[in-house]
N, C-alpha and C. Protein backbone atom coordinates (compact mmCIF):
# COMPACT_ATOMS: atom_id res chain seq x y z
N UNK A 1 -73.63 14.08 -39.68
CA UNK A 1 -72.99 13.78 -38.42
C UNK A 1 -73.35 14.86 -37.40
N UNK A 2 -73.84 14.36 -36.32
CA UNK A 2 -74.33 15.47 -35.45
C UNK A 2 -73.01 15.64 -34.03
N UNK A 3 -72.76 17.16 -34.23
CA UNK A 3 -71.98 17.12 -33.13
C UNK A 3 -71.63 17.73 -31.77
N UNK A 4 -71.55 16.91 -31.00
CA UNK A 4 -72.15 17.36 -29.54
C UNK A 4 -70.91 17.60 -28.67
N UNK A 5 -70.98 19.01 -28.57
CA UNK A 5 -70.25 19.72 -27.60
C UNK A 5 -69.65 19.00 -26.00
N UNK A 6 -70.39 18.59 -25.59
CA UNK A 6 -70.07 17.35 -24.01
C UNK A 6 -68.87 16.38 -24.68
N UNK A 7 -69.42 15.63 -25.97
CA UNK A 7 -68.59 14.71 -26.36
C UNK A 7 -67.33 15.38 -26.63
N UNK A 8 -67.29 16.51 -27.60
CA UNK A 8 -65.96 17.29 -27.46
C UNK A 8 -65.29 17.59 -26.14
N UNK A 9 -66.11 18.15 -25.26
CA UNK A 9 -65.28 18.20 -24.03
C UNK A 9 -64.75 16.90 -22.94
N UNK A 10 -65.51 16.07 -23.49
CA UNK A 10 -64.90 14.51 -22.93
C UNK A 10 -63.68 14.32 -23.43
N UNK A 11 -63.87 14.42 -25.03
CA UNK A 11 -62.44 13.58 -25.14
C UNK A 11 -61.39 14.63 -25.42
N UNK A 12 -61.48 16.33 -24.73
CA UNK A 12 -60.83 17.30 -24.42
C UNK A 12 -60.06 16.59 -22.91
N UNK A 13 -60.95 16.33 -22.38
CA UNK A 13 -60.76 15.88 -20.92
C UNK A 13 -59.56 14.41 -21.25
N UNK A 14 -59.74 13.56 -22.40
CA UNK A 14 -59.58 12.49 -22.38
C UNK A 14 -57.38 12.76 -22.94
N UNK A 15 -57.74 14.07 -23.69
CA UNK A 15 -56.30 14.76 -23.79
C UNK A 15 -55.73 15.27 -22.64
N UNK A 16 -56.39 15.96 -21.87
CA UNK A 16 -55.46 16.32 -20.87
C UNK A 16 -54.68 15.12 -20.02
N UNK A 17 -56.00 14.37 -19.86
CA UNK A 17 -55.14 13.04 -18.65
C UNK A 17 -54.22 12.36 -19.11
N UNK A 18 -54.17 12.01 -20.53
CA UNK A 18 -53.07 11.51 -21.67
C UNK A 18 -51.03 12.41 -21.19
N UNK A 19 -51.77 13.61 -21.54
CA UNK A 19 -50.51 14.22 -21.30
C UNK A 19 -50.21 14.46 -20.21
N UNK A 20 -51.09 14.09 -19.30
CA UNK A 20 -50.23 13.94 -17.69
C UNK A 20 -49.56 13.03 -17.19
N UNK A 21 -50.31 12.22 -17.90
CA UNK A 21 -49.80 10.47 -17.68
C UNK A 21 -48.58 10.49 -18.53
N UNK A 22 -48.23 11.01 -19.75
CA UNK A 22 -47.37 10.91 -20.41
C UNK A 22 -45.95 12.26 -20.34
N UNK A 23 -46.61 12.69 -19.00
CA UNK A 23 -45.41 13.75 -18.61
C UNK A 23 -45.11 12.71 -17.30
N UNK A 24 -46.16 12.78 -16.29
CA UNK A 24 -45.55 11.81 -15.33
C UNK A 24 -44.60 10.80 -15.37
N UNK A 25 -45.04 9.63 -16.41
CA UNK A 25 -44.27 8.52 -16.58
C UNK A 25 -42.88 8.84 -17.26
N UNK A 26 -42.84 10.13 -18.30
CA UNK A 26 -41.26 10.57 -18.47
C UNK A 26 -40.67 10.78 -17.12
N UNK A 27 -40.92 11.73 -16.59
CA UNK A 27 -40.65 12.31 -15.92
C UNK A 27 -40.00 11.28 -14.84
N UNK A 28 -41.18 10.28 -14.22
CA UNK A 28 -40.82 9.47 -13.41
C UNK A 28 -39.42 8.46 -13.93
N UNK A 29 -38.96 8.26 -15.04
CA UNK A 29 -38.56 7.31 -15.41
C UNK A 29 -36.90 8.09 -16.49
N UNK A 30 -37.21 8.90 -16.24
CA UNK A 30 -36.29 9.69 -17.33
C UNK A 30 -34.56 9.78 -16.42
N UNK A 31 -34.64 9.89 -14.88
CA UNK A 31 -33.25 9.62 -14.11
C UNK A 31 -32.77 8.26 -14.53
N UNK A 32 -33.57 6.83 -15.13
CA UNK A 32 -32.74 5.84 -15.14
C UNK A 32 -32.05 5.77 -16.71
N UNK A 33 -31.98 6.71 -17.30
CA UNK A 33 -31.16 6.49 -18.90
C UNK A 33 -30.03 7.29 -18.67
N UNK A 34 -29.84 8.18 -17.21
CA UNK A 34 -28.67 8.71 -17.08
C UNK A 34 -27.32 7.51 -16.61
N UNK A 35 -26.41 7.24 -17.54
CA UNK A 35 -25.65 6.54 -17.68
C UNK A 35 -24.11 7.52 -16.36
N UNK A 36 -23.51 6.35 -16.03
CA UNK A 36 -22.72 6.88 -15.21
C UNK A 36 -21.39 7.16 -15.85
N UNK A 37 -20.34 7.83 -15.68
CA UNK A 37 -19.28 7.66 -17.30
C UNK A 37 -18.73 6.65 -17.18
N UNK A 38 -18.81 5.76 -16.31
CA UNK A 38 -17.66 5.13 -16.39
C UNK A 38 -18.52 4.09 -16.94
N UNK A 39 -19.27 3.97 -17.10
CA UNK A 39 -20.66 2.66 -17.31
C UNK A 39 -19.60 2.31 -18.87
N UNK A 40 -19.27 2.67 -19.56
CA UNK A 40 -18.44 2.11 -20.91
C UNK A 40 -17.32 1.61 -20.80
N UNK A 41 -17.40 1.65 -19.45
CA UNK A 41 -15.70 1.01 -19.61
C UNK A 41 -13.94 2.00 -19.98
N UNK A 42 -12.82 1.35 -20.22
CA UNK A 42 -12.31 2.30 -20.22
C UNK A 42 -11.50 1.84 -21.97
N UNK A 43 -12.16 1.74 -22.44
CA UNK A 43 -12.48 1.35 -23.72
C UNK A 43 -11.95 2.45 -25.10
N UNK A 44 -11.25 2.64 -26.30
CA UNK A 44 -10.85 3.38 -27.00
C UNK A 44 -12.38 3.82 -27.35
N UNK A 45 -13.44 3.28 -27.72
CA UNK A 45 -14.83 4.19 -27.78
C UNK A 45 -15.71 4.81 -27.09
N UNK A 46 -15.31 3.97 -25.62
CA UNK A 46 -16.20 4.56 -24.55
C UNK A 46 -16.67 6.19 -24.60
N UNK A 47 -15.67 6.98 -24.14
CA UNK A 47 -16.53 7.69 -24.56
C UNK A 47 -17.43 8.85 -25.82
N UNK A 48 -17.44 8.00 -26.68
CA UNK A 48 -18.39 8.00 -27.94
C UNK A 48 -19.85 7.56 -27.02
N UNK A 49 -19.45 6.36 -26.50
CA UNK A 49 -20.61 5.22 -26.37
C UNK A 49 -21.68 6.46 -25.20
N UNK A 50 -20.64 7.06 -24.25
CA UNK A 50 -21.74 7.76 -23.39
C UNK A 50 -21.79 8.80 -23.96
N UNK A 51 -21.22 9.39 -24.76
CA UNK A 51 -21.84 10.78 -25.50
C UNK A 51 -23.03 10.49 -26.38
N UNK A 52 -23.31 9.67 -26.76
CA UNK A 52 -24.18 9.16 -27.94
C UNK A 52 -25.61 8.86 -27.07
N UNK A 53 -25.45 8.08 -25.83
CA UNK A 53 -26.41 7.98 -24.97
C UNK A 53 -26.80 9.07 -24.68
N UNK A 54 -26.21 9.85 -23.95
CA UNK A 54 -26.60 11.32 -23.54
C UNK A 54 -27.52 12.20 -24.81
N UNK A 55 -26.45 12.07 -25.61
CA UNK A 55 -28.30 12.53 -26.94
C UNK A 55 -29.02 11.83 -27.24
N UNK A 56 -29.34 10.73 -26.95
CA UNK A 56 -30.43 9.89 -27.12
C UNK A 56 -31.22 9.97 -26.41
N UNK A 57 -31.01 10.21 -25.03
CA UNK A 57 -31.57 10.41 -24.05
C UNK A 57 -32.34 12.09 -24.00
N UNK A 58 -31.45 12.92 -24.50
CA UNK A 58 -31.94 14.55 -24.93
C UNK A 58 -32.92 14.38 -26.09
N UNK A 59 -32.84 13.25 -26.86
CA UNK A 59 -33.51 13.65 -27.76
C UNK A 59 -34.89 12.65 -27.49
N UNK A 60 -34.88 12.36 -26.72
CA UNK A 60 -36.32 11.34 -26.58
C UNK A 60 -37.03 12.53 -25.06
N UNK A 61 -36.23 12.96 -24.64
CA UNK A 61 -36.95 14.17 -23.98
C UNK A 61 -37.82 15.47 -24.50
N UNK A 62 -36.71 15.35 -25.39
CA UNK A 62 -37.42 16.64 -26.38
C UNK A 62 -39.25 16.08 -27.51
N UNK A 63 -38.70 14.79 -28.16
CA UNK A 63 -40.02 14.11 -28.41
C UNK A 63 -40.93 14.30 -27.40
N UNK A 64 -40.76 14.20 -25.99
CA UNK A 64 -42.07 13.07 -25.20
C UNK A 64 -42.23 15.12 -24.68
N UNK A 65 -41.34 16.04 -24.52
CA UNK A 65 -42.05 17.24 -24.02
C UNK A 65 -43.22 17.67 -25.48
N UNK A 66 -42.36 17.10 -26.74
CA UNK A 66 -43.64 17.98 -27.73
C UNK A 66 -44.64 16.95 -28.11
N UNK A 67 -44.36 16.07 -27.44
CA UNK A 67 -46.02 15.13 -27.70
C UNK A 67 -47.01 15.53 -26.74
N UNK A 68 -46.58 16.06 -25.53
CA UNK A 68 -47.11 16.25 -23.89
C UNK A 68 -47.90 17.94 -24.87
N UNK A 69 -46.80 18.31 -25.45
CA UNK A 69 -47.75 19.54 -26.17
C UNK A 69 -48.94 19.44 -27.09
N UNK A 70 -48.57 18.48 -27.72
CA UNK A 70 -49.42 18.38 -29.12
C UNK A 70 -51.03 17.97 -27.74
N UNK A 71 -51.02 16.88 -27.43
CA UNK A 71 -51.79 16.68 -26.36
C UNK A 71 -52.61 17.91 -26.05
N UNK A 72 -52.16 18.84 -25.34
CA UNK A 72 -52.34 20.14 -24.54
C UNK A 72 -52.75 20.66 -25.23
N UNK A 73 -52.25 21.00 -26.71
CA UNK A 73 -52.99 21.79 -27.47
C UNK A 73 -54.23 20.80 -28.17
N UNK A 74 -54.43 19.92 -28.12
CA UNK A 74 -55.42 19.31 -29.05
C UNK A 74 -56.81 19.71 -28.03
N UNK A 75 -56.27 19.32 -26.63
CA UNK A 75 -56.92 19.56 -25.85
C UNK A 75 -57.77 20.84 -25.77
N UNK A 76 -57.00 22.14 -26.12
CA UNK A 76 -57.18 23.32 -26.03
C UNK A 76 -58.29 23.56 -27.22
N UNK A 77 -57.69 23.13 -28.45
CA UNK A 77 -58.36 23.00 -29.73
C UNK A 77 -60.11 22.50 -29.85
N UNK A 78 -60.29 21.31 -29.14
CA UNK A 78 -61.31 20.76 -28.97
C UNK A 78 -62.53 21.41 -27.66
N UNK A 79 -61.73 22.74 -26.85
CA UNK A 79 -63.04 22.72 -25.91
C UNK A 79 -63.18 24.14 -26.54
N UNK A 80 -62.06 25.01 -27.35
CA UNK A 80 -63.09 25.52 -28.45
C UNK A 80 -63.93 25.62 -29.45
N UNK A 81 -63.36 24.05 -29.74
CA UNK A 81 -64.44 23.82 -30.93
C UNK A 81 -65.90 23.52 -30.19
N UNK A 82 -66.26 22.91 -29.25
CA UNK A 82 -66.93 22.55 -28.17
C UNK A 82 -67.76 23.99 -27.90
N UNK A 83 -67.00 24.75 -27.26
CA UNK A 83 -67.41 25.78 -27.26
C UNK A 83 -68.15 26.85 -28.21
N UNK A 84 -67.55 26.58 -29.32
CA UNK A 84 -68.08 27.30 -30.99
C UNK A 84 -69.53 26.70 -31.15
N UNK A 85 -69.30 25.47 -31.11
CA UNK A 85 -70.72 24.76 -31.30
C UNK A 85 -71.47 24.87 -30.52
N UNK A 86 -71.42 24.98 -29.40
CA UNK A 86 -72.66 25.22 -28.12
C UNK A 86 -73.53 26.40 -28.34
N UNK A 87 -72.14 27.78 -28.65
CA UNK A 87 -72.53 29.00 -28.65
C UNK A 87 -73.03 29.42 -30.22
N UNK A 88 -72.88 28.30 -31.48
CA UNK A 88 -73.64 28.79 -32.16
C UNK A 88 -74.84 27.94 -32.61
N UNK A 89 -75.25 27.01 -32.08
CA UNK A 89 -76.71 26.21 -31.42
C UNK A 89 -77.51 27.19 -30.34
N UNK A 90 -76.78 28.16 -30.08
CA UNK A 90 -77.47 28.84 -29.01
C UNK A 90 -78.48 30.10 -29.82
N UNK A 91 -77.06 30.70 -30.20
CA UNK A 91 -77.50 31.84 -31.53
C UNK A 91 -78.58 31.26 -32.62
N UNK A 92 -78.88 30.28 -33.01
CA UNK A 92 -79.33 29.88 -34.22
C UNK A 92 -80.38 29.48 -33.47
N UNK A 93 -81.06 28.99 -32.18
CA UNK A 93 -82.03 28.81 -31.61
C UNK A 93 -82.50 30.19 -31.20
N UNK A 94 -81.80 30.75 -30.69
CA UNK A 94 -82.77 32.36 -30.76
C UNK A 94 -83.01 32.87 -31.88
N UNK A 95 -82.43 32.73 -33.08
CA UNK A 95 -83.22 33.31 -34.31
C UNK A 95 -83.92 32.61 -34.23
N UNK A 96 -83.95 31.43 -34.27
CA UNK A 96 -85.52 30.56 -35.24
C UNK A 96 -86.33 31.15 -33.95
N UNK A 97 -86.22 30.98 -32.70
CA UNK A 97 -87.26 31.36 -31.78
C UNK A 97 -87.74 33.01 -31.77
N UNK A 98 -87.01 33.72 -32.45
CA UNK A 98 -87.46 35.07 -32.51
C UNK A 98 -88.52 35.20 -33.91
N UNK A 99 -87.25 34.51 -34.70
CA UNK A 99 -88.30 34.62 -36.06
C UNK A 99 -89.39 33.75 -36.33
N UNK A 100 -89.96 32.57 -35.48
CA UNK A 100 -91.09 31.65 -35.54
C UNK A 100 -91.48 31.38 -33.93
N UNK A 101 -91.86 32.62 -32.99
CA UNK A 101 -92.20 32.19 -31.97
C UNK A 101 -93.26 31.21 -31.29
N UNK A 102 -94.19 30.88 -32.21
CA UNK A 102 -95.29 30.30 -32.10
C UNK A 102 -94.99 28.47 -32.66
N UNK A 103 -93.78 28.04 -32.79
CA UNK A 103 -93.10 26.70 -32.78
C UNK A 103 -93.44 25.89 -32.10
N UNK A 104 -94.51 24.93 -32.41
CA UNK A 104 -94.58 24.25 -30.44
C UNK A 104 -93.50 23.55 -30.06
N UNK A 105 -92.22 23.10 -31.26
CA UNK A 105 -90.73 22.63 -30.31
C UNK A 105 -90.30 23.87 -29.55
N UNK A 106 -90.59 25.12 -29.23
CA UNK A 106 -89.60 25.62 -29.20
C UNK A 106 -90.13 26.78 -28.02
N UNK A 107 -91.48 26.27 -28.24
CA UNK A 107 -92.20 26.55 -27.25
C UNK A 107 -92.71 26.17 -25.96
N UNK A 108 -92.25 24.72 -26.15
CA UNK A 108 -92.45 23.38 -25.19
C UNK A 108 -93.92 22.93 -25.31
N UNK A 109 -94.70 23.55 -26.34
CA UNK A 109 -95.91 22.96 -26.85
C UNK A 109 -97.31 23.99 -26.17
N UNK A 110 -96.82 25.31 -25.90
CA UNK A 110 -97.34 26.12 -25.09
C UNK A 110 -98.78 26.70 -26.71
């Protein structure tokens, strides 16, 4: 499997926009699960019913901030790996070109 550094940084690129889109759309959308108290009524469970919402609501925040991470870091993960590979295709082409200068790949056929 041959692996190419650009392609790593594409779908580096393809993480970041993920977790923007997926911070935005929380973000944008996260004021309508705030329940009003009285929204239960005046009910012997009511308020159970909006306490229970309220962590549901905390706890799907807390998911969608550490997915927005995992994202970020995969992101991070991949333009070093990207990076590792570029820079040791680089190194490994100056040895062979130091130690076999007369290569015509490597020479451009000189």
């Amino acid at each position: 499997m041959e692996v190419v550094p650009q392609e790593l940084c594409r779908l580096a690129d393809e993480c970041l926009k993920a977790s923007v889109e997926v911070s935005e759309g929380w973000s944008g959308k996260q004021t309508a699960l705030v329940l009003d108290s009285r929204a239960a009524g005046n009910t012997d469970g009511a308020f159970d019913v909006i306490a229970a919402h309220g962590e549901l609501a905390d706890a799907a925040d807390i998911a969608v901030g550490r997915l927005v991470s995992v994202l970020e870091q995969d992101m991070d993960d991949l333009y070093l790996c990207a990076f590792a590979y570029d820079c040791t295709d680089e190194i490994a082409a100056s040895r062979l070109e130091s130690t076999f200068p007369k290569l015509p790949f490597l020479t451009g056929g000189r």
